[in-house]
Protein backbone atom coordinates (compact mmCIF):
# COMPACT_ATOMS: atom_id res chain seq x y z
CA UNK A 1 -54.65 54.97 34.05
CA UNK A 2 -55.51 51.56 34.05
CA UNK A 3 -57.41 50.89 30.65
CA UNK A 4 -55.98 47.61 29.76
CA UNK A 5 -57.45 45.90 33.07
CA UNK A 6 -61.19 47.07 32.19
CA UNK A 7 -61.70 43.31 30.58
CA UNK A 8 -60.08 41.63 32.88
CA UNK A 9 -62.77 40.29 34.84
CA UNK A 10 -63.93 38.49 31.13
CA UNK A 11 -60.53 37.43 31.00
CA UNK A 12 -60.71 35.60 34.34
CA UNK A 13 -64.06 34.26 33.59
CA UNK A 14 -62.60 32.86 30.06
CA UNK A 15 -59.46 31.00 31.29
CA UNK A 16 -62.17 29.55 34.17
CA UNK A 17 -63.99 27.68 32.04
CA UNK A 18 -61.25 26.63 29.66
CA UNK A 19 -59.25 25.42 33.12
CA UNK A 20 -62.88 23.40 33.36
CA UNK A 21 -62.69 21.84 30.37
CA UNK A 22 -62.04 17.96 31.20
CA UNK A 23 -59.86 17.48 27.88
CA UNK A 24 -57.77 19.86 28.97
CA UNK A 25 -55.83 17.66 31.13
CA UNK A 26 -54.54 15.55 28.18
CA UNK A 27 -52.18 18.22 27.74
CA UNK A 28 -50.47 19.12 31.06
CA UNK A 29 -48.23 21.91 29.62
CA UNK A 30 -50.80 23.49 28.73
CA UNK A 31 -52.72 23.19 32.10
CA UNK A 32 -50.03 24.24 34.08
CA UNK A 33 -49.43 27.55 31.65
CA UNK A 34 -53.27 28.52 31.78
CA UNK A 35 -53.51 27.72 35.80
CA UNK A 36 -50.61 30.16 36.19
CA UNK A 37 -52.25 32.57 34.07
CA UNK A 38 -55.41 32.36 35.79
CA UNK A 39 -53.64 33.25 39.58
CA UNK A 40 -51.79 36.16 38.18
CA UNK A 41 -55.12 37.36 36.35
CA UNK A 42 -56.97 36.56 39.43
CA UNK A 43 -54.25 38.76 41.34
CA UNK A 44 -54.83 41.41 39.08
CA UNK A 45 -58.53 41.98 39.30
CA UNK A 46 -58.41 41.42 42.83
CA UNK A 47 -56.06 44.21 43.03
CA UNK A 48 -57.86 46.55 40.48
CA UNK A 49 -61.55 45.79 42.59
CA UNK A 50 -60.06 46.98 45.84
CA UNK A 51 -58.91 49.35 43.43
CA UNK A 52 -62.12 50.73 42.02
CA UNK A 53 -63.83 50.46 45.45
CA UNK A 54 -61.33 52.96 46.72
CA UNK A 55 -61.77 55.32 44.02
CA UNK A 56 -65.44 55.55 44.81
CA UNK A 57 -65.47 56.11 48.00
CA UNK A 58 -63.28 58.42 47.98
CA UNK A 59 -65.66 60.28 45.11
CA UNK A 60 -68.88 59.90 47.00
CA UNK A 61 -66.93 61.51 50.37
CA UNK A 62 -65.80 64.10 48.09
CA UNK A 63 -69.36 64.71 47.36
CA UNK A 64 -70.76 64.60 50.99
CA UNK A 65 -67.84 66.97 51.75
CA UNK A 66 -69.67 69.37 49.12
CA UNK A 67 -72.83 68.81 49.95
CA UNK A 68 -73.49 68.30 53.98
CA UNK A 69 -73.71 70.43 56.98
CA UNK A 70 -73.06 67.88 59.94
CA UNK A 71 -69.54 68.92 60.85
CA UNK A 72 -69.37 65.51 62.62
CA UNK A 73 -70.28 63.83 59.47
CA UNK A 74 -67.72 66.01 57.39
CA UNK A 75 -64.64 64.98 59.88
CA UNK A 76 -65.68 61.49 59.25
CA UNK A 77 -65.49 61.90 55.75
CA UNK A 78 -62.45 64.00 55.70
CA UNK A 79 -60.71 61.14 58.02
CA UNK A 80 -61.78 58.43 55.83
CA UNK A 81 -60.82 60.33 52.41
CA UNK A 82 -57.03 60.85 54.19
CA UNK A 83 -56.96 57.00 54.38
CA UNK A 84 -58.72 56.10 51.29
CA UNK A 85 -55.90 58.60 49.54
CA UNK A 86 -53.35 56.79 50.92
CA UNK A 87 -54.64 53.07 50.06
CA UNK A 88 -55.37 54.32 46.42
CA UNK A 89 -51.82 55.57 46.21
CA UNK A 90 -50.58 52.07 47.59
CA UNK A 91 -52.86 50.18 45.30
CA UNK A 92 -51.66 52.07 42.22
CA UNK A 93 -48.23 51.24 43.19
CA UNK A 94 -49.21 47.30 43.33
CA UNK A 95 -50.95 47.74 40.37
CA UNK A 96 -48.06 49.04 38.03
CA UNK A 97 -45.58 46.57 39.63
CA UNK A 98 -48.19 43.93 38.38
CA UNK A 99 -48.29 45.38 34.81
CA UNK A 100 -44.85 45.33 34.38
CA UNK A 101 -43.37 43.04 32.06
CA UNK A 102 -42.47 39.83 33.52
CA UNK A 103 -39.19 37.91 34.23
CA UNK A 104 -40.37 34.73 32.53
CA UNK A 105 -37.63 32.97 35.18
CA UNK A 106 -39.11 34.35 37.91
CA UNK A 107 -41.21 31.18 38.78
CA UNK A 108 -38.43 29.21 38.27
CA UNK A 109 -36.24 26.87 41.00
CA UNK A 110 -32.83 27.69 40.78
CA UNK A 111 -29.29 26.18 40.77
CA UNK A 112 -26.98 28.06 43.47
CA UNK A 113 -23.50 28.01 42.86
CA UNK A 114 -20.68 29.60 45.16
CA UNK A 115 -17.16 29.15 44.97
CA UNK A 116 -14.00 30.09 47.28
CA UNK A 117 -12.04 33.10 46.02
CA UNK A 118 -9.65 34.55 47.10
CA UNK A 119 -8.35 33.98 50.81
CA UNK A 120 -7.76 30.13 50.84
CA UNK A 121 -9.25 27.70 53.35
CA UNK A 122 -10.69 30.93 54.78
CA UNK A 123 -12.80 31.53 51.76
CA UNK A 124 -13.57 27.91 51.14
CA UNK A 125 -15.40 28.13 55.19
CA UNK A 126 -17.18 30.92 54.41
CA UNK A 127 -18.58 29.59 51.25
CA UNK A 128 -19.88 26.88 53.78
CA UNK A 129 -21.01 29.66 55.68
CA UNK A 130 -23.25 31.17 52.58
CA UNK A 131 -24.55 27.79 51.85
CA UNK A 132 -25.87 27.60 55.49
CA UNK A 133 -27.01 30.61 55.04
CA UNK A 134 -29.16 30.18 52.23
CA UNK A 135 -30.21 26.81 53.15
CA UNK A 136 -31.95 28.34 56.07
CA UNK A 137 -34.03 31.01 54.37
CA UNK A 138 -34.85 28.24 51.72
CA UNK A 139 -36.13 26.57 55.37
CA UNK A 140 -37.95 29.39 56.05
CA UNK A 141 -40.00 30.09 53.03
CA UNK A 142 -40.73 26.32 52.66
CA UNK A 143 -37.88 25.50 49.90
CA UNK A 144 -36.49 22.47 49.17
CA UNK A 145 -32.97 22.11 48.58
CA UNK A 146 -30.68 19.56 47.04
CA UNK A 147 -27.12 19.25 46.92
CA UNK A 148 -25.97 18.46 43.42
CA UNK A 149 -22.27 18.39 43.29
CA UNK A 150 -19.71 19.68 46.12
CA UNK A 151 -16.13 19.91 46.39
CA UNK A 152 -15.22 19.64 50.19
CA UNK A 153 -12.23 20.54 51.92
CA UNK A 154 -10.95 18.84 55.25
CA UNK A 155 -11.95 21.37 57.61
CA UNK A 156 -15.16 21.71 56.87
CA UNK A 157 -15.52 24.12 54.07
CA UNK A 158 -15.98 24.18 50.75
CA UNK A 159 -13.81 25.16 47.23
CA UNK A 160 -17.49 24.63 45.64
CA UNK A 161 -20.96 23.27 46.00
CA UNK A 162 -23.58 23.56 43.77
CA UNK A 163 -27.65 22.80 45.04
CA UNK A 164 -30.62 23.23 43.56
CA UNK A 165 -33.20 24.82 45.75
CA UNK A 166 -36.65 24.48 44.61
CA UNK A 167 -40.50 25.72 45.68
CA UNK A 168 -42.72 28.80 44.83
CA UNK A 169 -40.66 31.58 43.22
CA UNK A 170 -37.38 30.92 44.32
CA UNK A 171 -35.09 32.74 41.45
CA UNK A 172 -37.78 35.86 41.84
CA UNK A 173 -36.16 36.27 45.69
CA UNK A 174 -32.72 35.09 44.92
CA UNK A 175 -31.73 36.31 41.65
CA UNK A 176 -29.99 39.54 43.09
CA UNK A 177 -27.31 37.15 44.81
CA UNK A 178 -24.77 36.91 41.84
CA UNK A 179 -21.85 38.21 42.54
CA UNK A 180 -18.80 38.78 44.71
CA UNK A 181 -19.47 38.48 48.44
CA UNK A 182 -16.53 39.79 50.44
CA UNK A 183 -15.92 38.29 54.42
CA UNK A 184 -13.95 40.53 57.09
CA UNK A 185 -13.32 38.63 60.00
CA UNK A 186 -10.58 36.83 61.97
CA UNK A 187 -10.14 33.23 60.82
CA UNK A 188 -10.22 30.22 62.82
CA UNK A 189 -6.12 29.46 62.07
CA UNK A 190 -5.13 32.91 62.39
CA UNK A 191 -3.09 33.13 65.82
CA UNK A 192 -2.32 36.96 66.13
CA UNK A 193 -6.51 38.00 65.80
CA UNK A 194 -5.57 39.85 62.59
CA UNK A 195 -8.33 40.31 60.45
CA UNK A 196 -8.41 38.81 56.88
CA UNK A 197 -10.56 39.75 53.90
CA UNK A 198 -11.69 36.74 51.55
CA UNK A 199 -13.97 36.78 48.72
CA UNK A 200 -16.84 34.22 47.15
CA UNK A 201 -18.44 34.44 44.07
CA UNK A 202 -22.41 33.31 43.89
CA UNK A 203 -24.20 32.19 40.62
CA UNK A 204 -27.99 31.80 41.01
CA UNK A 205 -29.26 29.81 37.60
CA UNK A 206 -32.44 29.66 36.51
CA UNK A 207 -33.06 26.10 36.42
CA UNK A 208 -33.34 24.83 32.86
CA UNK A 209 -36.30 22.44 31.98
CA UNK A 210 -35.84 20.46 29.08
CA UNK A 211 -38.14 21.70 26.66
CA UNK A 212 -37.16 24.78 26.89
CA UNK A 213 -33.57 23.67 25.76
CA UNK A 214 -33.11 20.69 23.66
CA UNK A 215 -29.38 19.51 23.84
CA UNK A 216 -27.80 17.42 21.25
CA UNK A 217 -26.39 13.85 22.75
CA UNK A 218 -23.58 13.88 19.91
CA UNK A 219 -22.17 16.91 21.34
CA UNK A 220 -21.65 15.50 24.66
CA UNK A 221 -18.67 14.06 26.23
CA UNK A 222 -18.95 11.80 28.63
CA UNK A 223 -16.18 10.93 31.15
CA UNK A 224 -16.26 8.72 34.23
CA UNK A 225 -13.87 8.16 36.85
CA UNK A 226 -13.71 7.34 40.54
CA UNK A 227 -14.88 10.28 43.35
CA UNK A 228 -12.44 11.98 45.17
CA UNK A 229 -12.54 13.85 48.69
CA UNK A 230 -11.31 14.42 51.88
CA UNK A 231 -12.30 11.28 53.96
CA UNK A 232 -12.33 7.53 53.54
CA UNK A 233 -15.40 6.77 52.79
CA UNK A 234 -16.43 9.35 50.38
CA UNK A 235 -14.01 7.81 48.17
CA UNK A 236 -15.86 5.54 45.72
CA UNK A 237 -13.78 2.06 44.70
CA UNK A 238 -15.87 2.03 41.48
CA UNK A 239 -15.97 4.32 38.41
CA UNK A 240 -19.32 6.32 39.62
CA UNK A 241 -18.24 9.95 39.28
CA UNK A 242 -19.20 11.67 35.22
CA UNK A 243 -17.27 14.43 33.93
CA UNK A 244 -19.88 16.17 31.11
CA UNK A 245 -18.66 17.83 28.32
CA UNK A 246 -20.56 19.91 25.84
CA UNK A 247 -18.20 20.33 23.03
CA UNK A 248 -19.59 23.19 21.03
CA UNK A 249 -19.25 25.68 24.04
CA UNK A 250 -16.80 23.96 26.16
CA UNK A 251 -18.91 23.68 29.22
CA UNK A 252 -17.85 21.09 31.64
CA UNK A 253 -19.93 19.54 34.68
CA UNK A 254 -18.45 17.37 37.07
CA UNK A 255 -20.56 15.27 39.64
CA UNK A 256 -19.18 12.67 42.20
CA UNK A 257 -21.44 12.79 45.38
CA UNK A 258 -23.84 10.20 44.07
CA UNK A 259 -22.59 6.68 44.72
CA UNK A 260 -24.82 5.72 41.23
CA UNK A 261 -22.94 6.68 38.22
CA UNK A 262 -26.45 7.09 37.02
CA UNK A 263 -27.99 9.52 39.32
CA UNK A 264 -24.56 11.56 39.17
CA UNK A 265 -24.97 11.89 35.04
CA UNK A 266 -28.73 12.96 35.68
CA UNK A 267 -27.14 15.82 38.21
CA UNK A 268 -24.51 16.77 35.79
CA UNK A 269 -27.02 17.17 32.95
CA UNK A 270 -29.09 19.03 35.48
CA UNK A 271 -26.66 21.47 35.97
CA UNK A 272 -25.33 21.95 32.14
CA UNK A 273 -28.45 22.50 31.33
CA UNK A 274 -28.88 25.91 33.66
CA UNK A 275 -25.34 26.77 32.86
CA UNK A 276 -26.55 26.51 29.14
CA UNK A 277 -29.22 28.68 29.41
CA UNK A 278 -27.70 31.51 31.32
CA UNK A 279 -24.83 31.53 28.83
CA UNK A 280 -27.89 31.80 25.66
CA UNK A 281 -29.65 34.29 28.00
CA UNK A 282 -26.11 36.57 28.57
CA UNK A 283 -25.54 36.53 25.06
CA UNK A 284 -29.02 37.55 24.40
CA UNK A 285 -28.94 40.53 26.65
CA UNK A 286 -25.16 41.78 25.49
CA UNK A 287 -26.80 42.34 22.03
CA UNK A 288 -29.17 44.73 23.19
CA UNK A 289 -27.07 46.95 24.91
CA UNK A 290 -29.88 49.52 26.16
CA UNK A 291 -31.67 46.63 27.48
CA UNK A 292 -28.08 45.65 29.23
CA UNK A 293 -28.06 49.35 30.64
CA UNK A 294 -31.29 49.60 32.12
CA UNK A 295 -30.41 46.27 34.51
CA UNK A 296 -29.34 47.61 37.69
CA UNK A 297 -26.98 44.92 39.38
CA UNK A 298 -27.75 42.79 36.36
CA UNK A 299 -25.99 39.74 38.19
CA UNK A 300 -22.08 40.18 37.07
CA UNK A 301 -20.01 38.06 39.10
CA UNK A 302 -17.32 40.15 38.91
CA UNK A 303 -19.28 42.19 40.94
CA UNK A 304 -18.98 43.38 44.51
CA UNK A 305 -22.44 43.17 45.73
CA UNK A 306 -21.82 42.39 49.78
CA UNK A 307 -19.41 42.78 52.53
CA UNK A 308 -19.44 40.18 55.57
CA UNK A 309 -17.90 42.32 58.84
CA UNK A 310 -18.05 39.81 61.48
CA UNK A 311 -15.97 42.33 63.82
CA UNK A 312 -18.55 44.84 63.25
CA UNK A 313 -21.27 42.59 62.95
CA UNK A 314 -21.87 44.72 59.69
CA UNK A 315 -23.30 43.28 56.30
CA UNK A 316 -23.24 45.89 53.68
CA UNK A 317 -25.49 45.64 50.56
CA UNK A 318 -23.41 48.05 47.85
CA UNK A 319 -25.87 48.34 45.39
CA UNK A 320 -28.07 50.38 47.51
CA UNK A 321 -26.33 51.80 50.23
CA UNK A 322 -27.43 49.44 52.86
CA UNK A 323 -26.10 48.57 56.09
CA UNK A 324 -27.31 46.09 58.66
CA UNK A 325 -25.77 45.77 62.19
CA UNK A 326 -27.71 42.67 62.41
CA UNK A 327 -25.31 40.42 60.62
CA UNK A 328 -25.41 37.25 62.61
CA UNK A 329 -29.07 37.19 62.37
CA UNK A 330 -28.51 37.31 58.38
CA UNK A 331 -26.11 33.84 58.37
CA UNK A 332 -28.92 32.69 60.61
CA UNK A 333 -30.95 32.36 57.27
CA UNK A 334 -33.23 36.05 58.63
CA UNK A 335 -32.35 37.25 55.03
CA UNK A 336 -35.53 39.28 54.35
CA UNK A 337 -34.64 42.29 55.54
CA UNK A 338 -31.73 42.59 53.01
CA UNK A 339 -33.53 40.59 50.29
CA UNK A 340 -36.82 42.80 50.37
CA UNK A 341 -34.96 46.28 50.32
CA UNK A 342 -33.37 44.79 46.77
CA UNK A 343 -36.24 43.19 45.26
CA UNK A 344 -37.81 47.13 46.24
CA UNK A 345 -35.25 49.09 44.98
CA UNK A 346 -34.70 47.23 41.89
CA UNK A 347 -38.67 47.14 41.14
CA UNK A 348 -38.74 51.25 41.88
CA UNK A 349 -36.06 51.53 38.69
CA UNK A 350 -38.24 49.06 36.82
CA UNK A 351 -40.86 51.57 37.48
CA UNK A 352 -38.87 54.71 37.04
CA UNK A 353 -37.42 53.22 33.29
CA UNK A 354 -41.36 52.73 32.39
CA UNK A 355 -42.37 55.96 32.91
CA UNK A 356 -39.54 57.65 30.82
């Protein structure tokens, strides 16, 4: 079943002593690509040991079951062979989910952007609610995250923010977020406890190194004015806010929460630069259209993926029929037990479309 993975203890061994060679670290790119080969390789044929180990004891119980008389010694066996069946079938999982082809952005930081949709200041609080949200599980898994741009609003929400949260597989765990996330509850101005229903989109962006995408300076427009915002002193009395402008797509990146014009042109690059490469990568994917097909919740933003039911205390995760009465433990950053069920379900169909 597994044939490929019968070299891959040589192929450990090999990329061990290249990662020993001392000239390798003239050439950091390259380090850094064979030291992240080596740990998944290493995961691997940890993985397919356990793997072969199982396999043979459960043969040589099979044979003891054939061969012995000592019905104490065959209800051993037979115990041990029911939980050796079991760890081989859980092992075999682990090892096809490790064989399948990766997401090359999956080791990637990413660049979270949500925006208030529809429902007003309402919509603009809740996307302050998200951003708490997520800033806490990034807490929690040992993330780092830094606000890059953010467009406040008086009462303490936001029409946008953009951050870029970065650590050990960050856009592997959040990349399901795109999309539409709907709120049901009563808002804070709302005197006759109606409910209201708002709406705020989420973009999670691989973030874009620059080698991977070199941009032209001449097609960039640069614009700089004075920062703007609710609040006397976040208002800037010199010209540090840049307006970005790539001219062949149209893109456009503001920044203004840096006093330094200078660190607020290195954000806005920062984030044209992600915004560049999902735009390539979308255009890449809508030319292969069976490709395009097989992506369950492929990360549309016009998509509904979540309802908020504050009422209810109710999230519901529409892609795959889950519901969690839990829902203030959720916006308490406790995301993993919606996160995990997607990262599972969207893994099985990975599965399911390999096997066809």
């Amino acid at each position: 079943m597994f044939e490929q993975l019968t070299d891959i203890k040589d192929r450990k061994k090999t990329l061990e002593d290249r990662l020993s060679d001392p000239d390798l670290m003239q050439d950091q790119a390259r380090f850094r690509s064979l030291a992240k080969e080596h740990a998944q390789v290493s995961r691997l044929e940890g993985l397919y040991s356990r793997y072969l180990k199982a396999l043979d004891g459960y043969a040589a119980n099979r044979q003891l079951l054939n061969e012995e008389d000592d019905e104490e010694l065959l209800t051993l066996a037979r115990a041990e062979n029911d939980e050796l069946q079991e760890e081989i079938a859980a092992l075999e999982r682990d090892l096809r989910l490790a064989l399948l082809p990766k997401d090359p952005n999956d080791e990637k930081n990413v660049l979270l952007e949500i925006r208030a949709g529809t429902g007003g200041d309402e919509a603009a609080l809740f996307a302050a609610d998200l951003f708490r949200m997520y800033s806490r599980y990034a807490e929690e898994l040992g993330w780092k995250v830094e606000v890059l741009s953010s467009n406040p609003i008086g009462i303490g929400g936001y029409k946008e923010i953009i951050a870029l949260i970065s650590g050990e597989r960050v856009y592997s765990r959040l990349k399901y977020e795109s999309g539409v996330h709907r709120v049901q509850r009563v808002p804070a101005t709302e005197t006759q406890g109606r409910v209201h229903t708002s709406a705020v989109t989420v973009a999670v962006l691989p973030e874009a190194e620059e080698v991977e995408l070199k941009i032209n300076p001449a097609e960039l427009k640069f614009d700089v004015f004075r920062s703007s915002g609710p609040g006397g002193q976040s208002v800037n009395t010199t010209d540090s806010a840049v307006r970005v402008t790539h001219l062949p797509t149209g893109l456009v990146v503001s920044c203004q929460d840096e006093k330094s014009q200078h660190k607020n042109k290195a954000k806005a690059l920062q984030v044209l630069r992600a915004r560049l490469l999902d735009k390539l990568e979308r255009e890449q994917h809508d030319q292969i259209s069976s490709d395009r097909k097989s992506q369950v919740g492929s990360g549309d933003r016009s998509e509904r993926i979540r309802t908020y039911n504050f009422p209810q205390n109710r999230l519901t995760e529409h892609r795959i029929n889950l519901t969690i009465y839990r829902l203030d433990t959720v916006m308490m950053g406790h995301m993993s037990e919606v996160i995990d069920p997607l990262m599972l379900h969207f893994q099985t169909e990975a599965l399911k479309s390999q096997s066809q």
